[in-house]
Protein backbone atom coordinates (compact mmCIF):
# COMPACT_ATOMS: atom_id res chain seq x y z
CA UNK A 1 7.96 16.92 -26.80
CA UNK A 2 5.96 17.66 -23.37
CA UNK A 3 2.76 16.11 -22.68
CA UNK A 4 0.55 17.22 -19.34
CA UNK A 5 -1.39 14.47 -17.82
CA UNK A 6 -3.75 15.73 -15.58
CA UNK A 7 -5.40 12.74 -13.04
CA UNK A 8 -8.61 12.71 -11.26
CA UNK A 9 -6.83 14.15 -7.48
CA UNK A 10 -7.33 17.86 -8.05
CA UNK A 11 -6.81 18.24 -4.19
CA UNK A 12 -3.15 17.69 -4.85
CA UNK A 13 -1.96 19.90 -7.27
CA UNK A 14 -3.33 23.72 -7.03
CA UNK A 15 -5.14 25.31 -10.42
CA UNK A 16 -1.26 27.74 -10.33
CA UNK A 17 0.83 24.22 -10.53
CA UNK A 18 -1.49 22.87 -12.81
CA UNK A 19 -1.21 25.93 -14.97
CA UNK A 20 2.75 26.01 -13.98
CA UNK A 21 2.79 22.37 -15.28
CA UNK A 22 1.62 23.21 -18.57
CA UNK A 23 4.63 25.22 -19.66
CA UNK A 24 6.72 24.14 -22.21
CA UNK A 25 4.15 21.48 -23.08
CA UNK A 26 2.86 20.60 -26.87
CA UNK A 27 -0.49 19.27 -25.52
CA UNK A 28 -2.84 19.32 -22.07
CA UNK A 29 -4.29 15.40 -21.77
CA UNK A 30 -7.48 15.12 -19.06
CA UNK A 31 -8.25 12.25 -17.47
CA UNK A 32 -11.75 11.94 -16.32
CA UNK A 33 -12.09 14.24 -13.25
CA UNK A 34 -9.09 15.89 -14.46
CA UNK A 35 -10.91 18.07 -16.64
CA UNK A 36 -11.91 19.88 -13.59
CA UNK A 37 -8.21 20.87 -13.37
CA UNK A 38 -7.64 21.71 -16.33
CA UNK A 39 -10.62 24.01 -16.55
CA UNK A 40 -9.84 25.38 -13.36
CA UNK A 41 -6.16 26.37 -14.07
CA UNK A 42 -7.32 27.99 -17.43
CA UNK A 43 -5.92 25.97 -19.84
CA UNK A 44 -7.09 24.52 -22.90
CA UNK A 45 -7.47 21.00 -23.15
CA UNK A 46 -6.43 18.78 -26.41
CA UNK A 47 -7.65 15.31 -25.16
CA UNK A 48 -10.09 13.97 -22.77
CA UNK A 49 -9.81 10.52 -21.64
CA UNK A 50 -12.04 8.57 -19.51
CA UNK A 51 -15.69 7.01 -18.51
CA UNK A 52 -17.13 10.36 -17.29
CA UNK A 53 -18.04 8.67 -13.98
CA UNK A 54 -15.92 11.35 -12.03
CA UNK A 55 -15.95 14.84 -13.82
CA UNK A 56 -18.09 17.34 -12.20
CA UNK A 57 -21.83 17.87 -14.22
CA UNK A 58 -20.07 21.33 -15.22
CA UNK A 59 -16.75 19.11 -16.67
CA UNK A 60 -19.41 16.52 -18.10
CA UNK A 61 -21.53 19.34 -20.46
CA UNK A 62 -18.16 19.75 -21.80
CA UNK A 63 -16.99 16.91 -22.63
CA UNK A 64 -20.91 16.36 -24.42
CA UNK A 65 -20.37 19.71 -26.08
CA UNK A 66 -16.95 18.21 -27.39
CA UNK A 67 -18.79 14.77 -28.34
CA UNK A 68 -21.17 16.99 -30.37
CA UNK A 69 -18.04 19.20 -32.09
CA UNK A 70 -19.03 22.28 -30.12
CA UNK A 71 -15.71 22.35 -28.12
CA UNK A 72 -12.33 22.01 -29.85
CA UNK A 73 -10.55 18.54 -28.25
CA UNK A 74 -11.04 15.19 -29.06
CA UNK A 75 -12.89 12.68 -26.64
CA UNK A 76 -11.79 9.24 -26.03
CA UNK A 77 -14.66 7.97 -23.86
CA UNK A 78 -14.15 4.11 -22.31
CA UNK A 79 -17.49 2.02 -21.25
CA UNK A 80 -17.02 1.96 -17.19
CA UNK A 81 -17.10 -2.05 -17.36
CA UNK A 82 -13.24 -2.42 -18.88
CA UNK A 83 -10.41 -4.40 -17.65
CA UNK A 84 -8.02 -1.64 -17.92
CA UNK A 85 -7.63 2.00 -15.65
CA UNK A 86 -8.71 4.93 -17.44
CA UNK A 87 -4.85 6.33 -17.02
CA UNK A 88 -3.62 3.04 -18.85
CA UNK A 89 -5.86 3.62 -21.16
CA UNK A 90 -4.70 7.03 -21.62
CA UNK A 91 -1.37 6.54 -22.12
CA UNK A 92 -1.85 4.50 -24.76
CA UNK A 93 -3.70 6.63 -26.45
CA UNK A 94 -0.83 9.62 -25.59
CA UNK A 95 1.43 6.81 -27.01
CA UNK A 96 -0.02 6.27 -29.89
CA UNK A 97 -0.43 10.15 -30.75
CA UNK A 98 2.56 11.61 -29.17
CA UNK A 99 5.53 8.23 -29.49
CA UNK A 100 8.16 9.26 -27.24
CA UNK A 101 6.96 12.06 -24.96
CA UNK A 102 7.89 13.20 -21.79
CA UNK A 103 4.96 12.90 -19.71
CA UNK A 104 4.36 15.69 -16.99
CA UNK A 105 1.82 13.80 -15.16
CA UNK A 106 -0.42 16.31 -11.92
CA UNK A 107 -2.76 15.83 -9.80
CA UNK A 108 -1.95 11.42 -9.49
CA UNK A 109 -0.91 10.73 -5.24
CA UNK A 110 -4.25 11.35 -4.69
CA UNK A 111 -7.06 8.03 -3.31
CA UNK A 112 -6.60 4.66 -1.99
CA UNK A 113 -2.72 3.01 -1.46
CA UNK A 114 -3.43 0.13 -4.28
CA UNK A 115 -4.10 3.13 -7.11
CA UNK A 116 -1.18 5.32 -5.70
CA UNK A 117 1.45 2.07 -6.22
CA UNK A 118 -0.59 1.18 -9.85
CA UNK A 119 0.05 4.74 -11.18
CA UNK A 120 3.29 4.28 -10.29
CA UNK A 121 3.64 1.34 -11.73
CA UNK A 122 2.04 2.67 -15.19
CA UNK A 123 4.19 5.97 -15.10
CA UNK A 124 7.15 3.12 -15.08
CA UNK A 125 6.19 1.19 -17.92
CA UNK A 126 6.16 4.62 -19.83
CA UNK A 127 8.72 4.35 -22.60
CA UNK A 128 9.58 7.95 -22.22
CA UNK A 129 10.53 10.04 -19.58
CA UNK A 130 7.89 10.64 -16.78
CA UNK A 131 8.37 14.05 -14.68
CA UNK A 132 5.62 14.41 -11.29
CA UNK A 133 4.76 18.26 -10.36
CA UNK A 134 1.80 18.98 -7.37
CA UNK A 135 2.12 21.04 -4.91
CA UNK A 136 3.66 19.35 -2.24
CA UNK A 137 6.76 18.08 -4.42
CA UNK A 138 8.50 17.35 -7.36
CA UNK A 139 10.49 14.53 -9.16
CA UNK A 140 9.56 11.59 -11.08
CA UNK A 141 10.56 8.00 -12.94
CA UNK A 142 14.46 7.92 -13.77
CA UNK A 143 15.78 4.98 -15.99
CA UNK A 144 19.65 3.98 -16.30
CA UNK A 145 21.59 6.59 -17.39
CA UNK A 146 18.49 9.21 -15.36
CA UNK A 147 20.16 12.27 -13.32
CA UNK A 148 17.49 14.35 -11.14
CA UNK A 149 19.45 17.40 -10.87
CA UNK A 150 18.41 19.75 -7.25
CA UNK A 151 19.09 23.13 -6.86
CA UNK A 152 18.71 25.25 -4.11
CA UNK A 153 16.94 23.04 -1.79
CA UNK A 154 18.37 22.94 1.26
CA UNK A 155 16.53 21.71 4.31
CA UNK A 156 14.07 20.18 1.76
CA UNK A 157 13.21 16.09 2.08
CA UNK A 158 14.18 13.72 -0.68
CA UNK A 159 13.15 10.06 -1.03
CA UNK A 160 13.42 7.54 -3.48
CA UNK A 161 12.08 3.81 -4.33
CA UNK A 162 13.45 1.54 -6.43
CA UNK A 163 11.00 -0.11 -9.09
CA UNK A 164 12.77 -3.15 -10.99
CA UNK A 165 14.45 -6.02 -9.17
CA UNK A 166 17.43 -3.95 -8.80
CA UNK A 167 18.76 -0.75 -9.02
CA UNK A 168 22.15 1.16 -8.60
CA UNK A 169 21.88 4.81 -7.52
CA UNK A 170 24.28 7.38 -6.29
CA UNK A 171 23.21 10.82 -4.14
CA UNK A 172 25.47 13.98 -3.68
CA UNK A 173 24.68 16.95 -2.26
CA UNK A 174 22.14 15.59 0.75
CA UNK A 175 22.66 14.13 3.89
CA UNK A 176 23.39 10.44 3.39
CA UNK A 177 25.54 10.17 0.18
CA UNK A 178 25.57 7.23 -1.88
CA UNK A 179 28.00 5.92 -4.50
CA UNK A 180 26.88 3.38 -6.76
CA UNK A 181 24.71 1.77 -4.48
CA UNK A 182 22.55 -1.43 -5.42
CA UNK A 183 19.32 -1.19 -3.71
CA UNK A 184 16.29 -3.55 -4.27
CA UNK A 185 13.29 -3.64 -5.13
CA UNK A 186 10.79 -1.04 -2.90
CA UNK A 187 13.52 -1.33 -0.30
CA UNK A 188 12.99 1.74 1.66
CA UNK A 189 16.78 2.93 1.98
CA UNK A 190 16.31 6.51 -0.08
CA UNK A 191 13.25 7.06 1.46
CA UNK A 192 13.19 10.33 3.78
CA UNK A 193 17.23 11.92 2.60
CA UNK A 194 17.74 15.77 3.31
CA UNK A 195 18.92 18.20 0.76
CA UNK A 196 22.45 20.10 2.60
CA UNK A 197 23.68 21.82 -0.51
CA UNK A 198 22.53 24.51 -3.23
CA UNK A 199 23.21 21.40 -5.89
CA UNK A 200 22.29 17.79 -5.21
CA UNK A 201 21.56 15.37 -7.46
CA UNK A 202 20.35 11.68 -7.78
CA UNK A 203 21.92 9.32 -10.63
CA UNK A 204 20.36 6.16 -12.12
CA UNK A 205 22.66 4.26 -13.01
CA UNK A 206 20.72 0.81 -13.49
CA UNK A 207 17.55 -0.38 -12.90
CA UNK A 208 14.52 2.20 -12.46
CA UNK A 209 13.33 4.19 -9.88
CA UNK A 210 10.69 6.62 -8.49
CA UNK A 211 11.99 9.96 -6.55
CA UNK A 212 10.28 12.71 -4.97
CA UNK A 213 11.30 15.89 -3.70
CA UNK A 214 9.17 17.46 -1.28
CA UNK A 215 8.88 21.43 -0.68
């Protein structure tokens, strides 16, 4: 089972890869300004999650209209003054609905450097499998045993950063090859690769990390 995440960057991810993002999934999540995407690309949304301190006035009659029964998807609203972020919040709740999904998270690289590395940081305490899709790339969270298959790339950057103490990674198909490589944690060795053949592919072989391939 698929579940769309949609964050609160919409200047990252167009209303066609939002709407491209959707397809194959079981239900369209919204958090807070991500309604605006949502709306935007078309698509009908089956949870809303969030303080309402971001969404547009437009976004916010909906989400009242929803409170009040008049629109058909459920509302999990937070009080602004919590310890958590509203997208930890959400995945628990995506947890608790949906145990197990693959999240197909948008619209997320968006705002300040210490959110960017904490939404990482959430999408890699997932339990399930975590792919990214905006417009300016693709990829997401692999865990041991993760292979990121590429296919016709070429000329196209690849990077990726390891998130647990360790992790061992191999790369065919791009520039700099690797076989079983231990790199650290956040080291910056896979960042900035090169895609030379019509299939690449990054393996996970232990550990966990974040990739990215950029169009």
């Amino acid at each position: 089972m698929r579940v769309l995440l949609v964050g609160g960057s919409p200047e990252r991810a167009s209303a066609a890869t939002v709407a491209r993002a959707a397809n194959g999934c079981t239900a369209v999540v919204a958090i807070d300004r991500g309604l605006d995407s949502v709306l935007s690309a078309g698509l009908r949304c089956d949870l809303f999650c969030g303080d309402v301190d971001s969404v547009s006035p437009a976004g916010a009659l909906v989400v009242e209209r929803a409170e009040r029964g008049e629109e058909d998807f459920d509302v999990v609203r937070y009080n602004p003054h919590k310890d958590d972020t509203d997208l930890g919040l959400a995945l628990s709740e995506v947890g608790r609905r949906w145990p197990g999904a693959t999240v197909v998270a948008t619209c997320f690289s968006g705002g300040n450097p210490d959110h960017a590395l904490a939404v990482i940081g959430r999408f890699a305490a997932w339990g399930g499998k975590v792919v990214f899709t905006e417009d300016a790339f693709s990829g997401g969270v692999l865990r041991a045993g993760g292979v990121f298959p590429i296919h016709d790339a070429q000329g196209c950057r690849f990077s990726f950063v390891p998130l647990s103490p360790e992790a061992e990674v191999s790369e065919t198909g791009m520039r700099w090859e690797l076989d079983h490589r231990t790199v650290p944690l956040l080291d910056d060795l896979g960042i900035s690769n090169v895609i030379e053949m019509p299939d690449a592919r990054i393996t996970c072989h232990k550990g966990t990390i974040a990739c990215w391939l950029f169009s």
